[in-house]
PDB file of N, CA and C in Angstrom:
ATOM      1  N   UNK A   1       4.909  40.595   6.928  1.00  0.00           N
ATOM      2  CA  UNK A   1       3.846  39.809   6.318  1.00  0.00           C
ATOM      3  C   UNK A   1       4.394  38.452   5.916  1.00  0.00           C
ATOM      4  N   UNK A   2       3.819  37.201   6.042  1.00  0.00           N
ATOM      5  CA  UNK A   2       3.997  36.284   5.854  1.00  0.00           C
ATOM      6  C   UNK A   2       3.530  35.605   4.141  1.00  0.00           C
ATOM      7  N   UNK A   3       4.232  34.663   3.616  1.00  0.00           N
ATOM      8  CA  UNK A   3       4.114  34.269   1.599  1.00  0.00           C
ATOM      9  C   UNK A   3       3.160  33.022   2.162  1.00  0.00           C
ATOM     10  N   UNK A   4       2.188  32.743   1.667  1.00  0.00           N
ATOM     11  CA  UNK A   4       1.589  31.472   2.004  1.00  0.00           C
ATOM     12  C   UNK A   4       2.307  30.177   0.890  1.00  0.00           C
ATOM     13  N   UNK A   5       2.226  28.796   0.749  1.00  0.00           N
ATOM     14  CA  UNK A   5       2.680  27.785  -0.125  1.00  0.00           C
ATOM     15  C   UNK A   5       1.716  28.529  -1.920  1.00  0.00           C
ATOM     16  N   UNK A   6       0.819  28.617  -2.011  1.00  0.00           N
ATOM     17  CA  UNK A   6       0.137  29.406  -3.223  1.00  0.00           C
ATOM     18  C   UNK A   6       0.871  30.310  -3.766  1.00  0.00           C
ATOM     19  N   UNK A   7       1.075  31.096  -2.732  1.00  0.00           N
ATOM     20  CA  UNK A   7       1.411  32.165  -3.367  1.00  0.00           C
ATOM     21  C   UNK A   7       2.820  32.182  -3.586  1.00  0.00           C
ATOM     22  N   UNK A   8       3.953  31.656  -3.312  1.00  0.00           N
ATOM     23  CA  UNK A   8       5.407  31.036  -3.615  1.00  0.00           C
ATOM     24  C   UNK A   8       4.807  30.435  -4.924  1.00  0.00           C
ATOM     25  N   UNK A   9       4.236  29.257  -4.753  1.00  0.00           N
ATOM     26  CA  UNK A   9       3.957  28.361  -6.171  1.00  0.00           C
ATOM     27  C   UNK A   9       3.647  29.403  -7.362  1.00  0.00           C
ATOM     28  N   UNK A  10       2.839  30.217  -7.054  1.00  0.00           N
ATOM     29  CA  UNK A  10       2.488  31.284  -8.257  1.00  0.00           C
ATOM     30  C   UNK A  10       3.708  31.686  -8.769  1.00  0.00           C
ATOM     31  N   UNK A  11       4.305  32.064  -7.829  1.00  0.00           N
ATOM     32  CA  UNK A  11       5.717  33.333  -8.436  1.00  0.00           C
ATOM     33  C   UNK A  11       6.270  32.226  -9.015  1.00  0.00           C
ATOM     34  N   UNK A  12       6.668  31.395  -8.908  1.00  0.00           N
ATOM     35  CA  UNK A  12       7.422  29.922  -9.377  1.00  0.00           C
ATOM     36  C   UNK A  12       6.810  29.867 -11.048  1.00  0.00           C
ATOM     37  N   UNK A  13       5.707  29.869 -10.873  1.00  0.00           N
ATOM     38  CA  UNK A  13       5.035  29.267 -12.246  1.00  0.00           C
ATOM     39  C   UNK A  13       5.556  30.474 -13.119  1.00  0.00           C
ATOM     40  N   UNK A  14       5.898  31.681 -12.923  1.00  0.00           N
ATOM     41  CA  UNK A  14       6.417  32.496 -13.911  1.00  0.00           C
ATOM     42  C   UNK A  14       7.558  32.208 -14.138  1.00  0.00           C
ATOM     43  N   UNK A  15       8.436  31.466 -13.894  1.00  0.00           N
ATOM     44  CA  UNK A  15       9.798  31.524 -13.784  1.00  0.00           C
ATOM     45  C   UNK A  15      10.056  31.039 -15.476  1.00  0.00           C
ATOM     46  N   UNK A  16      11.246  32.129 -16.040  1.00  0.00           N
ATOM     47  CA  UNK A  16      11.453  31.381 -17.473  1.00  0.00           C
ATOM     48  C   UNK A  16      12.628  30.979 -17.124  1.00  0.00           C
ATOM     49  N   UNK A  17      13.336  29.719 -18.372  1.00  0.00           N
ATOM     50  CA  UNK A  17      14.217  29.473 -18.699  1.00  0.00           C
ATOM     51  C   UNK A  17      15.018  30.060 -19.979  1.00  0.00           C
ATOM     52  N   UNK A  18      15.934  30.333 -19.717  1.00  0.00           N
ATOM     53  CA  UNK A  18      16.786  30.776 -21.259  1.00  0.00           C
ATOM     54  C   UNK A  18      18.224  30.788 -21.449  1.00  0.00           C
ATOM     55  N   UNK A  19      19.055  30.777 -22.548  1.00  0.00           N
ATOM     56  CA  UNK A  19      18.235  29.911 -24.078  1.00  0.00           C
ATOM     57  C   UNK A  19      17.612  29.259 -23.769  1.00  0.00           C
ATOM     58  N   UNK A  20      16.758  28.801 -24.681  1.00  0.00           N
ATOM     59  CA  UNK A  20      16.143  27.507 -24.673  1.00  0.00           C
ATOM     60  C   UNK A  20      16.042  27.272 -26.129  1.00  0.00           C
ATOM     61  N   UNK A  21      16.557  26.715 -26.930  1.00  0.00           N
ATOM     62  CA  UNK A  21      17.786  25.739 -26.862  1.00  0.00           C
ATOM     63  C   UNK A  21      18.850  26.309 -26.097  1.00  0.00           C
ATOM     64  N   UNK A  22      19.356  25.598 -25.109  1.00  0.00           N
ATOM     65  CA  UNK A  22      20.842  25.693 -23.974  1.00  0.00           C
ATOM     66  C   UNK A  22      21.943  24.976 -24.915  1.00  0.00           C
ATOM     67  N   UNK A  23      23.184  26.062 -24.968  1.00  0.00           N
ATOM     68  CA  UNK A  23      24.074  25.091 -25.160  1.00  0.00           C
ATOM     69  C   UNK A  23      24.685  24.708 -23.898  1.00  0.00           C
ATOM     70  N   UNK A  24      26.083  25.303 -23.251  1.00  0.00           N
ATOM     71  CA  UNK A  24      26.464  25.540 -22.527  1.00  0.00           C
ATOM     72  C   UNK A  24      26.064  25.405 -20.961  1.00  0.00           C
ATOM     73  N   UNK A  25      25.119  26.757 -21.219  1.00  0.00           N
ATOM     74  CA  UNK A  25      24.641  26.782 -19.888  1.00  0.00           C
ATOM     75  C   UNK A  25      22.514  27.467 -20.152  1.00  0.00           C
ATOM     76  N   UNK A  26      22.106  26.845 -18.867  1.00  0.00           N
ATOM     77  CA  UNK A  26      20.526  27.297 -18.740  1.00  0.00           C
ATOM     78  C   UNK A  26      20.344  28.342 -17.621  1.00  0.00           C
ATOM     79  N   UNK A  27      19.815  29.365 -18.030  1.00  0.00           N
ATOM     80  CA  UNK A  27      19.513  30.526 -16.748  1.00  0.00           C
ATOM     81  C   UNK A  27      18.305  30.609 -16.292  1.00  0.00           C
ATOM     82  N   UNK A  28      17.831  30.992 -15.258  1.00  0.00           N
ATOM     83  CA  UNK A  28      16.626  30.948 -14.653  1.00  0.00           C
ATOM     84  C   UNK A  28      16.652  32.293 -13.960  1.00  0.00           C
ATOM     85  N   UNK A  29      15.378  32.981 -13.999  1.00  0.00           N
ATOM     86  CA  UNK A  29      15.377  33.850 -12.988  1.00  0.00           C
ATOM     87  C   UNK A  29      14.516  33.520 -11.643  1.00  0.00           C
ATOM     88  N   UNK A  30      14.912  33.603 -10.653  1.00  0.00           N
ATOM     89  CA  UNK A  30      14.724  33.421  -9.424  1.00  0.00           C
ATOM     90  C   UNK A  30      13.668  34.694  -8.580  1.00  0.00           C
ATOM     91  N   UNK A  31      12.678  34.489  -8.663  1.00  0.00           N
ATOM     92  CA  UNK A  31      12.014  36.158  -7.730  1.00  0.00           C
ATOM     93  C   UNK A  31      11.806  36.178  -6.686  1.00  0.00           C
ATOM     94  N   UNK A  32      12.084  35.045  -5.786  1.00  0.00           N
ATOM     95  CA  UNK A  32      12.276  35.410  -4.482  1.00  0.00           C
ATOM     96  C   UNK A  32      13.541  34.859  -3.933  1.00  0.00           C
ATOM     97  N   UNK A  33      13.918  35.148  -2.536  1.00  0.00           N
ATOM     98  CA  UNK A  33      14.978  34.438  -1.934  1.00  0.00           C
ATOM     99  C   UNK A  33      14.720  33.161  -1.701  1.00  0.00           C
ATOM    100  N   UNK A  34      15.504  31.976  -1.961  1.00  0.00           N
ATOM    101  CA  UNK A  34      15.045  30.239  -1.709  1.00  0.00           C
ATOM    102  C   UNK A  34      16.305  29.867  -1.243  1.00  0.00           C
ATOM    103  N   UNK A  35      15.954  28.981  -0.831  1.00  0.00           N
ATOM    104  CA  UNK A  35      16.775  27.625  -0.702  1.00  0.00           C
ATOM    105  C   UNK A  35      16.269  26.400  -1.527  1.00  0.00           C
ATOM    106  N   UNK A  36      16.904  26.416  -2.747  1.00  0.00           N
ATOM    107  CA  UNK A  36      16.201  25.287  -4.155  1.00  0.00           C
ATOM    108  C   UNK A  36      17.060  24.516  -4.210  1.00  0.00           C
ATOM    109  N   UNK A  37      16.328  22.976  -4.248  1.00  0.00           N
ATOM    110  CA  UNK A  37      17.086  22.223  -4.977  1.00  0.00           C
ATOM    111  C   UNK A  37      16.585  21.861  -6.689  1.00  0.00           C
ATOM    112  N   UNK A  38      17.510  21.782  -7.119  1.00  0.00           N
ATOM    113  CA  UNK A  38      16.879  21.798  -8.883  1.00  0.00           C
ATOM    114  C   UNK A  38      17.273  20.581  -9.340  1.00  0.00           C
ATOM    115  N   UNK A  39      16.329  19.693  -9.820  1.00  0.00           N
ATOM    116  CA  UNK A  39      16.906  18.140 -10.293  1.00  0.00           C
ATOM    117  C   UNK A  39      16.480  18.394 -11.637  1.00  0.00           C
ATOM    118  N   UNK A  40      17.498  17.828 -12.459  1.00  0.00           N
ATOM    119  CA  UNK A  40      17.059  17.704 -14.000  1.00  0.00           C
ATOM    120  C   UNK A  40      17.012  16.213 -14.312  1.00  0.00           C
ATOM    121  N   UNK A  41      16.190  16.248 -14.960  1.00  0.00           N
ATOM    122  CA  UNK A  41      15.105  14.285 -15.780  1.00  0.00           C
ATOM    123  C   UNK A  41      15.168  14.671 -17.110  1.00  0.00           C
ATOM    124  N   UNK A  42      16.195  13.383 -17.332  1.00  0.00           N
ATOM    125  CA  UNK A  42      16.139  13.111 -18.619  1.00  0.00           C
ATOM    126  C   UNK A  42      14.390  13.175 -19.676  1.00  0.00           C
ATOM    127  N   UNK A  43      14.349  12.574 -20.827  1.00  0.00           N
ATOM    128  CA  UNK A  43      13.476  12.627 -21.206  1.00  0.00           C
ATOM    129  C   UNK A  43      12.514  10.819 -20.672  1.00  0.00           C
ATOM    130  N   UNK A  44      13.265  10.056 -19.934  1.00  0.00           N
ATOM    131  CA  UNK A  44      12.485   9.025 -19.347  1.00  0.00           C
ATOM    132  C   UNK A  44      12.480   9.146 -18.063  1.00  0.00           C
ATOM    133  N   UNK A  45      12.606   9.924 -17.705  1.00  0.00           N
ATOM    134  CA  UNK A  45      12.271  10.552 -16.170  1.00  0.00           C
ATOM    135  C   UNK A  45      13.184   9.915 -15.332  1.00  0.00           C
ATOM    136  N   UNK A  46      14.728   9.765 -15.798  1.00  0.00           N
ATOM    137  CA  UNK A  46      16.058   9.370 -14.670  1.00  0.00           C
ATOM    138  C   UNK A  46      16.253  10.813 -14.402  1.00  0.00           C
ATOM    139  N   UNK A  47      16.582  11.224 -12.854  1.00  0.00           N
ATOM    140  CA  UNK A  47      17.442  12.084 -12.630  1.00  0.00           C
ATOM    141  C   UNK A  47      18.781  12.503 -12.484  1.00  0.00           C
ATOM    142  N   UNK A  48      19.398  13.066 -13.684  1.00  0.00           N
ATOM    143  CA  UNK A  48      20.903  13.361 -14.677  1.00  0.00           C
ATOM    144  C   UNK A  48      21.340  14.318 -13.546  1.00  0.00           C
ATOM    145  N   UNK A  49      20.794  15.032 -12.636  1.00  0.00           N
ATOM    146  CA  UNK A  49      21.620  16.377 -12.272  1.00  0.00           C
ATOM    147  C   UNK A  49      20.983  16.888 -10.978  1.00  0.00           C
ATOM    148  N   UNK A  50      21.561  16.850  -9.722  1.00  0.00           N
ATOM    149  CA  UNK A  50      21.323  17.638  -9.040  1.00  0.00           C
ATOM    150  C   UNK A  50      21.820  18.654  -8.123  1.00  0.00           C
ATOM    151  N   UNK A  51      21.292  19.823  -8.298  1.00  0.00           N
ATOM    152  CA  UNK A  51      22.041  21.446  -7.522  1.00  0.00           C
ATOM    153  C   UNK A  51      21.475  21.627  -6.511  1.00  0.00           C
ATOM    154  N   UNK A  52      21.875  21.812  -5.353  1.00  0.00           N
ATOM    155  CA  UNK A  52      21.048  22.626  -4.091  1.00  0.00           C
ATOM    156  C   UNK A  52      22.003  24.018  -4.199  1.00  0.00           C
ATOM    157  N   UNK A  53      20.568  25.090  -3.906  1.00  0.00           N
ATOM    158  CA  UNK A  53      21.381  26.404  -4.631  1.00  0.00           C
ATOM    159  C   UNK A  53      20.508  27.350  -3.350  1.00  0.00           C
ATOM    160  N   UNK A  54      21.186  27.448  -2.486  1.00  0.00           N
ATOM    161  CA  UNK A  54      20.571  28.860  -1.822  1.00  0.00           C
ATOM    162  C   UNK A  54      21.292  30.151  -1.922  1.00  0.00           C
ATOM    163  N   UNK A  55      20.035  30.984  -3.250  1.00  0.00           N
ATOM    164  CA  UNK A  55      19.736  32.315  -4.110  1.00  0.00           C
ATOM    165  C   UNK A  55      19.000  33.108  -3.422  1.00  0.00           C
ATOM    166  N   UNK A  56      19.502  34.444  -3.466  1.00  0.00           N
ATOM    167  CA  UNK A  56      18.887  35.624  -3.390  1.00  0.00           C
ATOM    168  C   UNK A  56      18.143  35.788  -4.946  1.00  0.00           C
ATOM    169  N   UNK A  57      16.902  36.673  -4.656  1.00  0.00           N
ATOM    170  CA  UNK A  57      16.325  36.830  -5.794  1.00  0.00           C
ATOM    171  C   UNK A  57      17.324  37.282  -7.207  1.00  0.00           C
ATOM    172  N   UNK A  58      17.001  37.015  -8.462  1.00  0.00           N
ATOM    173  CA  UNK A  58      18.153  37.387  -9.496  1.00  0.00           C
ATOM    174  C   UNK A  58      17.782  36.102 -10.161  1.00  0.00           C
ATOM    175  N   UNK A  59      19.010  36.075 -11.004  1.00  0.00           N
ATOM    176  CA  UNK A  59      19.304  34.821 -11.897  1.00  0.00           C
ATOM    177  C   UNK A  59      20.496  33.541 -11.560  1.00  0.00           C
ATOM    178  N   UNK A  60      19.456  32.508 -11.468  1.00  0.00           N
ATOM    179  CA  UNK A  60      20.330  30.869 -11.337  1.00  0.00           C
ATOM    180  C   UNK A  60      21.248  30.578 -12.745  1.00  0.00           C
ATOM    181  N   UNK A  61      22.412  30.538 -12.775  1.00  0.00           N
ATOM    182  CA  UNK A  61      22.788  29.861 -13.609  1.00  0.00           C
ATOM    183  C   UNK A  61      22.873  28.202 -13.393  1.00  0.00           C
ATOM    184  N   UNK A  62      22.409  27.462 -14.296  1.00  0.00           N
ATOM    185  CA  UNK A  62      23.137  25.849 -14.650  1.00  0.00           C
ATOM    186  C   UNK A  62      23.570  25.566 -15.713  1.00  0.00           C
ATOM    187  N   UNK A  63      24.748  24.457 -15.172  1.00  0.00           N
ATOM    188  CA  UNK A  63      25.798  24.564 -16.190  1.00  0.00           C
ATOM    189  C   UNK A  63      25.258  23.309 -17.080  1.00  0.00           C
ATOM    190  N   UNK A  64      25.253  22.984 -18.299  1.00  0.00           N
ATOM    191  CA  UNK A  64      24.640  21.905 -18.927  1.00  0.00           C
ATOM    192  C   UNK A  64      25.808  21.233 -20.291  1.00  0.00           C
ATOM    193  N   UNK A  65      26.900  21.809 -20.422  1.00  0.00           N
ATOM    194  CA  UNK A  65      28.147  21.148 -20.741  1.00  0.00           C
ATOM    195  C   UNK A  65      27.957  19.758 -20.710  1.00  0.00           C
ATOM    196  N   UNK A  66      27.795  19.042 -19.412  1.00  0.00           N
ATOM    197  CA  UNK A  66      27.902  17.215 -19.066  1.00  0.00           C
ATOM    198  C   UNK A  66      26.823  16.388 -19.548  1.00  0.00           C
ATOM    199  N   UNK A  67      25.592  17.505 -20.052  1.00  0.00           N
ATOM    200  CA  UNK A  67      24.419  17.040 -20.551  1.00  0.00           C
ATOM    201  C   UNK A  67      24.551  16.539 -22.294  1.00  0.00           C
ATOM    202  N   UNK A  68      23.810  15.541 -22.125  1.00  0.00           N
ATOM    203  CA  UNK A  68      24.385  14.664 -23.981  1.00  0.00           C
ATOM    204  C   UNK A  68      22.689  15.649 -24.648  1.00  0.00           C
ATOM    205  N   UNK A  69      22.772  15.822 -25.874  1.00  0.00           N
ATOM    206  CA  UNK A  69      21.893  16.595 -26.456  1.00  0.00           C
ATOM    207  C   UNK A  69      20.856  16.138 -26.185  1.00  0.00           C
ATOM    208  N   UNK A  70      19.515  16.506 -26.070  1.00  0.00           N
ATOM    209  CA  UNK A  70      18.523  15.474 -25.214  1.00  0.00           C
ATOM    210  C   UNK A  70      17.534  16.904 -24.709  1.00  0.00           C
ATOM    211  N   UNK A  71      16.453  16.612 -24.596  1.00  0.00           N
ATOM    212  CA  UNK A  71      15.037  17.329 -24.041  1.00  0.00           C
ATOM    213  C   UNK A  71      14.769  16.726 -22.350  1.00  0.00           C
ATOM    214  N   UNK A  72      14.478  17.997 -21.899  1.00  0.00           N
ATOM    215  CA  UNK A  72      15.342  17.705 -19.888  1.00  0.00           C
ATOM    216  C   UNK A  72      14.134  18.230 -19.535  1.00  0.00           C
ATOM    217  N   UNK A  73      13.844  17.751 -18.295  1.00  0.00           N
ATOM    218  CA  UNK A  73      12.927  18.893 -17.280  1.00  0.00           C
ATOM    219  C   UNK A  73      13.483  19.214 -16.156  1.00  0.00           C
ATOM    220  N   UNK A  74      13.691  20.568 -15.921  1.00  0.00           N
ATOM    221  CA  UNK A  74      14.550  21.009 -14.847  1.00  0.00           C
ATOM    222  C   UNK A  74      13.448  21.414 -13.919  1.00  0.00           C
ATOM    223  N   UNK A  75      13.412  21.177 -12.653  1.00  0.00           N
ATOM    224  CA  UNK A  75      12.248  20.907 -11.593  1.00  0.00           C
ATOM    225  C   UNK A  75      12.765  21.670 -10.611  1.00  0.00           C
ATOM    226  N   UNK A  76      12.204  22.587 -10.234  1.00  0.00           N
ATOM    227  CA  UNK A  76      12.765  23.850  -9.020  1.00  0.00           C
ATOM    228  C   UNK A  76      11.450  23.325  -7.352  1.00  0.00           C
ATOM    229  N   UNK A  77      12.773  22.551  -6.354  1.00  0.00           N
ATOM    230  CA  UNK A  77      11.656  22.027  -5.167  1.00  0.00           C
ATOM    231  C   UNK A  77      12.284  22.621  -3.832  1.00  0.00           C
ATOM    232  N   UNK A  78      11.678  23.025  -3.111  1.00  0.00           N
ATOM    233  CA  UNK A  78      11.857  23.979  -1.729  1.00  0.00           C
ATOM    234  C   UNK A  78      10.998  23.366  -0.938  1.00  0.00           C
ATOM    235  N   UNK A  79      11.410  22.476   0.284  1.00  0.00           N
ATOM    236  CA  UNK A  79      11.270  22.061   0.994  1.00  0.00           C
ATOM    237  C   UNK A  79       9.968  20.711   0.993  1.00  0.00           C
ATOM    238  N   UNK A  80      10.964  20.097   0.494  1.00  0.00           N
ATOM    239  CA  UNK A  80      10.497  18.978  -0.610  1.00  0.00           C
ATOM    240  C   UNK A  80       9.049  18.988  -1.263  1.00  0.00           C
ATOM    241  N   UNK A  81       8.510  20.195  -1.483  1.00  0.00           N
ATOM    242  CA  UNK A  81       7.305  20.441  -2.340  1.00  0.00           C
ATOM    243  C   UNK A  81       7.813  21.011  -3.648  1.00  0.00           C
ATOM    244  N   UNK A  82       7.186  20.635  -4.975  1.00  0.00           N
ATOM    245  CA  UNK A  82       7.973  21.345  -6.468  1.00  0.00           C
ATOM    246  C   UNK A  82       7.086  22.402  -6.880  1.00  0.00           C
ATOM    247  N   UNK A  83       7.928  23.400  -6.382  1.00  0.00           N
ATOM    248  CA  UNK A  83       7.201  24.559  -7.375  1.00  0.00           C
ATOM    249  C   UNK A  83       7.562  25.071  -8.523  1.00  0.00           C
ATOM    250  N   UNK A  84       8.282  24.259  -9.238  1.00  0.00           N
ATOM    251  CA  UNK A  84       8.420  24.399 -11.050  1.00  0.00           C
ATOM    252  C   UNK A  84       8.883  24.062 -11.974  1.00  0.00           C
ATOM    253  N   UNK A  85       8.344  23.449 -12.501  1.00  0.00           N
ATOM    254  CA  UNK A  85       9.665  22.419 -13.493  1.00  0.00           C
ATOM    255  C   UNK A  85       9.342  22.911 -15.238  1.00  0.00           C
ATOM    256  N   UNK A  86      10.074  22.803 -16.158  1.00  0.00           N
ATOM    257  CA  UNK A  86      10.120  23.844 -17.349  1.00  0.00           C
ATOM    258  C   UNK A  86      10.994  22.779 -18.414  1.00  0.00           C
ATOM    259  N   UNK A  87      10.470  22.501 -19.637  1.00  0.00           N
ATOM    260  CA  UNK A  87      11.260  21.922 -20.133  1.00  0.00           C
ATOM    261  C   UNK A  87      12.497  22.389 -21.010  1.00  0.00           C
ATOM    262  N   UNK A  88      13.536  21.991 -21.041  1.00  0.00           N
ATOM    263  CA  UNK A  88      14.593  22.631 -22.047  1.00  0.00           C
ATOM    264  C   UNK A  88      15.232  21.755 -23.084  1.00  0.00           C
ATOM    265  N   UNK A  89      15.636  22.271 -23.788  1.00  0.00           N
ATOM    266  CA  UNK A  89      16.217  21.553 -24.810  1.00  0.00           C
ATOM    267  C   UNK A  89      17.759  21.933 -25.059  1.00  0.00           C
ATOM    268  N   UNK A  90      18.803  20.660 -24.526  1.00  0.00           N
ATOM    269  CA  UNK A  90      19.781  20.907 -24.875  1.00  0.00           C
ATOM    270  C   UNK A  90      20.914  20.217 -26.341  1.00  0.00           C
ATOM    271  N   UNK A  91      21.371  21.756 -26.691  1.00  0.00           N
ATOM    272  CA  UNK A  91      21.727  21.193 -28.044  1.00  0.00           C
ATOM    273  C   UNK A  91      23.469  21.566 -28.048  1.00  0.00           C
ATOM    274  N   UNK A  92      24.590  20.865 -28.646  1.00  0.00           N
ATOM    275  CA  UNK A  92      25.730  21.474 -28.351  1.00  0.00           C
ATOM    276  C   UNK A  92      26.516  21.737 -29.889  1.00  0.00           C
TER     277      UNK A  92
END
């Protein structure tokens, strides 16, 4: 059976982040298999960080150590369409 673009985007929109407050590091759980790239934006929308991460379903770790304390949006995009971006707050 074939996932249509909807129905990927759906599973996406559940995706949590945690901690949230991050010190260290931000986890994500992942529910399907991807090939993601994940860009994180500052709070004026520069992009601070980017991972290309091809995951089996489970949990993404990112590492957020290099990040200065600051409110981020981490944006999950597969084949240059974004299916999810989540805001976090990193505190150290």
């Amino acid at each position: 059976s074939s996932t249509d673009v909807s129905e990927v985007t759906q599973t996406y929109s559940e995706t949590k982040c945690f901690p949230n407050p991050a010190n260290k590091n931000v986890s994500m759980i992942i529910p399907i298999n991807s090939n993601l790239v994940i860009k994180v934006y500052n709070s004026i929308g520069k992009e601070v960080d980017v991972t290309i991460q091809s995951t089996d379903a489970g949990t993404l770790t990112l590492n957020t150590e290099h990040l200065p304390n600051g409110v981020y949006r981490v944006c999950m995009v597969d084949n240059n369409k974004m299916l999810n971006s989540k805001t976090v707050c990193v505190q150290h």
